[in-house]
C-alpha atoms as a PDB file:
ATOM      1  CA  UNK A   1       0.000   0.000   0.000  1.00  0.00           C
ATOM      2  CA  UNK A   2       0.926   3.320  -1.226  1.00  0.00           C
ATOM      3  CA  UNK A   3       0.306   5.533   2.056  1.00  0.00           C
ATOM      4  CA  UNK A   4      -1.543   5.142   5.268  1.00  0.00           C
ATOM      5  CA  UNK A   5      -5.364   5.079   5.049  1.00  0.00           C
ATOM      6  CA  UNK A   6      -6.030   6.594   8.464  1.00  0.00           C
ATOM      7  CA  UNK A   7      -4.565  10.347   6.749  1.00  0.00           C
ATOM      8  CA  UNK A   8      -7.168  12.104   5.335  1.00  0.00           C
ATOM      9  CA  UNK A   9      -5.049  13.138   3.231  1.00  0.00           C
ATOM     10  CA  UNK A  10      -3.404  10.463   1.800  1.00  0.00           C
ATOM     11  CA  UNK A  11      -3.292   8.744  -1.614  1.00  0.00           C
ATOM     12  CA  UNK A  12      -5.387   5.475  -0.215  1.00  0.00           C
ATOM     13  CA  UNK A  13      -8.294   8.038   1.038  1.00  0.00           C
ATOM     14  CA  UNK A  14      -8.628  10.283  -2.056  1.00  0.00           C
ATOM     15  CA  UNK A  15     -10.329   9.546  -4.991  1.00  0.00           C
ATOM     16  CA  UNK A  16      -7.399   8.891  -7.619  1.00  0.00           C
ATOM     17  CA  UNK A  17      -8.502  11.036 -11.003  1.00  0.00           C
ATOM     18  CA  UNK A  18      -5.424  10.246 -13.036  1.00  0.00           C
ATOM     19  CA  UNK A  19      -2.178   8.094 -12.935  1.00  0.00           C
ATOM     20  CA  UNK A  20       0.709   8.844 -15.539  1.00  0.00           C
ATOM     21  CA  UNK A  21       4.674   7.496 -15.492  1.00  0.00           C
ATOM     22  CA  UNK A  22       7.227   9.664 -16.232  1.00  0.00           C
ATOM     23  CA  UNK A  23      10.178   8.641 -18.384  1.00  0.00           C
ATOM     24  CA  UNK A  24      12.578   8.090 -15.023  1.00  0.00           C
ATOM     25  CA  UNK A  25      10.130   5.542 -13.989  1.00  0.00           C
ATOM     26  CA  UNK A  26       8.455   8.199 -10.795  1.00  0.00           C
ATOM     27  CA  UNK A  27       4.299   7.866 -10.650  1.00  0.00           C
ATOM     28  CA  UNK A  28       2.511  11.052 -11.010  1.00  0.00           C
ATOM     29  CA  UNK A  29      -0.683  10.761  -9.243  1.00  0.00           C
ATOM     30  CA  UNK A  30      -3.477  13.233  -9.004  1.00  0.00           C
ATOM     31  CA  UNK A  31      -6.116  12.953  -6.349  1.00  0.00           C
ATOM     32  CA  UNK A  32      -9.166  15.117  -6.493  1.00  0.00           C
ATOM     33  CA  UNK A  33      -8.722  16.090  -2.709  1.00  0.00           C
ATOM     34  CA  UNK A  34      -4.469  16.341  -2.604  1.00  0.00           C
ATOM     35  CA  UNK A  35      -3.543  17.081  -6.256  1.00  0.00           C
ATOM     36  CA  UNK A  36      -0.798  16.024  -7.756  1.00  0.00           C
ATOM     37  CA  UNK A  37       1.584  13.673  -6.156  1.00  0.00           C
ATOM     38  CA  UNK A  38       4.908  12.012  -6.826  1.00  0.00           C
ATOM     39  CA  UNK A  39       5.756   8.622  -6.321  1.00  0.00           C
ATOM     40  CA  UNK A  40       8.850   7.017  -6.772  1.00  0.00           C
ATOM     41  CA  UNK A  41       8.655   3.213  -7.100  1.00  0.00           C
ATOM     42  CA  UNK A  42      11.977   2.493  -5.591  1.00  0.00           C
ATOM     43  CA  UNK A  43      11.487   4.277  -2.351  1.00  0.00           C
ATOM     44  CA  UNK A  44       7.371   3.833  -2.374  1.00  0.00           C
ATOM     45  CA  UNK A  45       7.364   7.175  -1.130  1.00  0.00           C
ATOM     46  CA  UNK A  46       5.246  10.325  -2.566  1.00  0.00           C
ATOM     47  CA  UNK A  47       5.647  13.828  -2.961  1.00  0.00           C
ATOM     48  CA  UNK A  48       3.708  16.634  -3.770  1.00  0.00           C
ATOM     49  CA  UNK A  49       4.483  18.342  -6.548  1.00  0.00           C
ATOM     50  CA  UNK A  50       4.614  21.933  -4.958  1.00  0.00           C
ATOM     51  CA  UNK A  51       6.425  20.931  -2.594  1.00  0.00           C
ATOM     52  CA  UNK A  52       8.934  19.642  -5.035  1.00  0.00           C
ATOM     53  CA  UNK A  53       8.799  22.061  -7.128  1.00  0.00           C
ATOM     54  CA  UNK A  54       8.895  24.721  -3.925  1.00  0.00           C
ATOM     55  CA  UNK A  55      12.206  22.727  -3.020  1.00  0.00           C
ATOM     56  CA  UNK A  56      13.768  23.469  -6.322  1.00  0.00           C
ATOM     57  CA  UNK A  57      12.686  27.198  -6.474  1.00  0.00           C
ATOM     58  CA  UNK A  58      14.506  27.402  -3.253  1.00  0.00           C
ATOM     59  CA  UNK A  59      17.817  25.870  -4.345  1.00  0.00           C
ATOM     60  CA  UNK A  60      17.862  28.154  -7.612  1.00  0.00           C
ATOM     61  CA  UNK A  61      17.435  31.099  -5.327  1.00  0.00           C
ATOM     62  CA  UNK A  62      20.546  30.300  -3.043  1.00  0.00           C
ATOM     63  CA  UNK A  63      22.588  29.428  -6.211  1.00  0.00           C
ATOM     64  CA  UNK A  64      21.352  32.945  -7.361  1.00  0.00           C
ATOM     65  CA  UNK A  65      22.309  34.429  -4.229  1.00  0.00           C
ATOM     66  CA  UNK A  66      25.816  32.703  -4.009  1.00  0.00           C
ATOM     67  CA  UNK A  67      26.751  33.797  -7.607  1.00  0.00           C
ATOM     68  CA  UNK A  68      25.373  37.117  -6.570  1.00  0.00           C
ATOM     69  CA  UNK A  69      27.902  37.967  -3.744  1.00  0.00           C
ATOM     70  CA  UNK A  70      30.613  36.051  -5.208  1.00  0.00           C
ATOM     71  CA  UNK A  71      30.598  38.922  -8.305  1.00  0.00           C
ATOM     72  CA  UNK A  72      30.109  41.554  -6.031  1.00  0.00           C
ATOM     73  CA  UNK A  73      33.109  40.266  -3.787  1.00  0.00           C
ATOM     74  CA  UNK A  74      35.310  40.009  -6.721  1.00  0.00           C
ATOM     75  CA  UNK A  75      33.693  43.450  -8.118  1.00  0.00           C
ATOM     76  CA  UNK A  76      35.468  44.659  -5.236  1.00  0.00           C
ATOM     77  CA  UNK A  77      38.547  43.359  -4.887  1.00  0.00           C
ATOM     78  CA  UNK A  78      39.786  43.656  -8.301  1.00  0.00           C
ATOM     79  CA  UNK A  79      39.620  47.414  -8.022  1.00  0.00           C
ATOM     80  CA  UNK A  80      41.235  47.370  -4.420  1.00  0.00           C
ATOM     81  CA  UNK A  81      44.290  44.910  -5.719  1.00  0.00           C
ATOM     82  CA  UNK A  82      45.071  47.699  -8.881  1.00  0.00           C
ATOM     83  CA  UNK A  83      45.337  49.981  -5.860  1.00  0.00           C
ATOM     84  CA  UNK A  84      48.308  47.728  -4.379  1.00  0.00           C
ATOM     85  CA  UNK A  85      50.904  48.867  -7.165  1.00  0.00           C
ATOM     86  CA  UNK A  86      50.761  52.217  -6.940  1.00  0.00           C
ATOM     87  CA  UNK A  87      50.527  52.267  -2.956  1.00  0.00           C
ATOM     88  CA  UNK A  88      53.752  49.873  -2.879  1.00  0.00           C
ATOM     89  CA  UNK A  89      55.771  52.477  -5.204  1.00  0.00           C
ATOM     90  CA  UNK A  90      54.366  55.953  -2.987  1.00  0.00           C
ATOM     91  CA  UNK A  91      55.552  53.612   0.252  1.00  0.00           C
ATOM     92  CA  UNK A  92      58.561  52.626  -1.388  1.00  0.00           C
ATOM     93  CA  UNK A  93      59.647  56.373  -2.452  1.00  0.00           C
ATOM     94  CA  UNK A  94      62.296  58.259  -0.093  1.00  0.00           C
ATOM     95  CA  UNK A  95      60.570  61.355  -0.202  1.00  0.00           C
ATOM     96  CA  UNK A  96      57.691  61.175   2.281  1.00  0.00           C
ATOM     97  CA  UNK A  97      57.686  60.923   5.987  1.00  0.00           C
ATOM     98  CA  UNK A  98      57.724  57.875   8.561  1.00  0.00           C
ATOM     99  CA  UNK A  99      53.749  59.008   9.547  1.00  0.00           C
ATOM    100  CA  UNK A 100      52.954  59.006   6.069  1.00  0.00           C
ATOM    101  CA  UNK A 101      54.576  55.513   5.080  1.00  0.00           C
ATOM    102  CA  UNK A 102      53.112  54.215   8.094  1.00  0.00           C
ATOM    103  CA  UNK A 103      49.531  55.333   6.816  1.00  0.00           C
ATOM    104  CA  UNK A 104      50.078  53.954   3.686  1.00  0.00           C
ATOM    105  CA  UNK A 105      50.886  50.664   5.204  1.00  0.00           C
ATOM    106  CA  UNK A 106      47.728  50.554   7.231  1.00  0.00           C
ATOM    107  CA  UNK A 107      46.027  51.355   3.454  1.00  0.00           C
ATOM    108  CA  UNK A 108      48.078  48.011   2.362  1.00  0.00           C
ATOM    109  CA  UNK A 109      47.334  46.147   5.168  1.00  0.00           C
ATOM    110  CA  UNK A 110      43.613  47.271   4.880  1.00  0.00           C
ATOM    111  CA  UNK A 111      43.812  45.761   0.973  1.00  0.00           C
ATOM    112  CA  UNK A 112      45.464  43.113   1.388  1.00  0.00           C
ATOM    113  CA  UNK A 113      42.944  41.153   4.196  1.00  0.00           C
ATOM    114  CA  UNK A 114      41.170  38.250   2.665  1.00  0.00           C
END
């Protein structure tokens, strides 16, 4: 038996209205009262389909998300690490002061923190 008949929301309970097999072999089965449901023959469990397709909304939104602040992480550090050559050549130069190099090495430092 598909699911348990004491849910009154179950498969067993509802009156089935159509039964279809996708081409990976998974049952879609839609109930008047629960709508469509997935079942997967090698488990014997079920699924609704929003919820499954709620689940995978959700995962394309963190991906989203994740490529979202990794561009905007390396939109800012690329500009930051051209900075680092021209701050190493000021710091380097002769002609400025020991409070001004050590400024520039807090800028560096600053940069440079991962």
């Amino acid at each position: 038996m598909i699911d348990d008949a004491k849910d009154a929301a179950s498969i067993a309970t509802n009156d089935i209205t159509k039964i279809t097999q996708s081409e990976d072999g998974k049952l879609w089965i839609s109930t008047y009262w629960a709508g469509v449901e997935q079942l997967d023959p090698a488990t014997g469990k079920y699924q609704l389909r929003a919820e499954k397709v709620n689940h995978e909304k959700e995962q394309k939104l963190n991906e989203e998300r994740l490529r979202f602040f990794t561009n905007i992480t390396h939109k800012l550090r690329t500009p930051l690490t051209l900075i680092l050559g021209p701050l190493d050549d000021i710091s380097h130069s002769s002609d400025i002061s020991k409070a001004v190099k050590h400024k520039l090495a807090v800028i560096h430092q600053s940069i440079s923190r991962n």
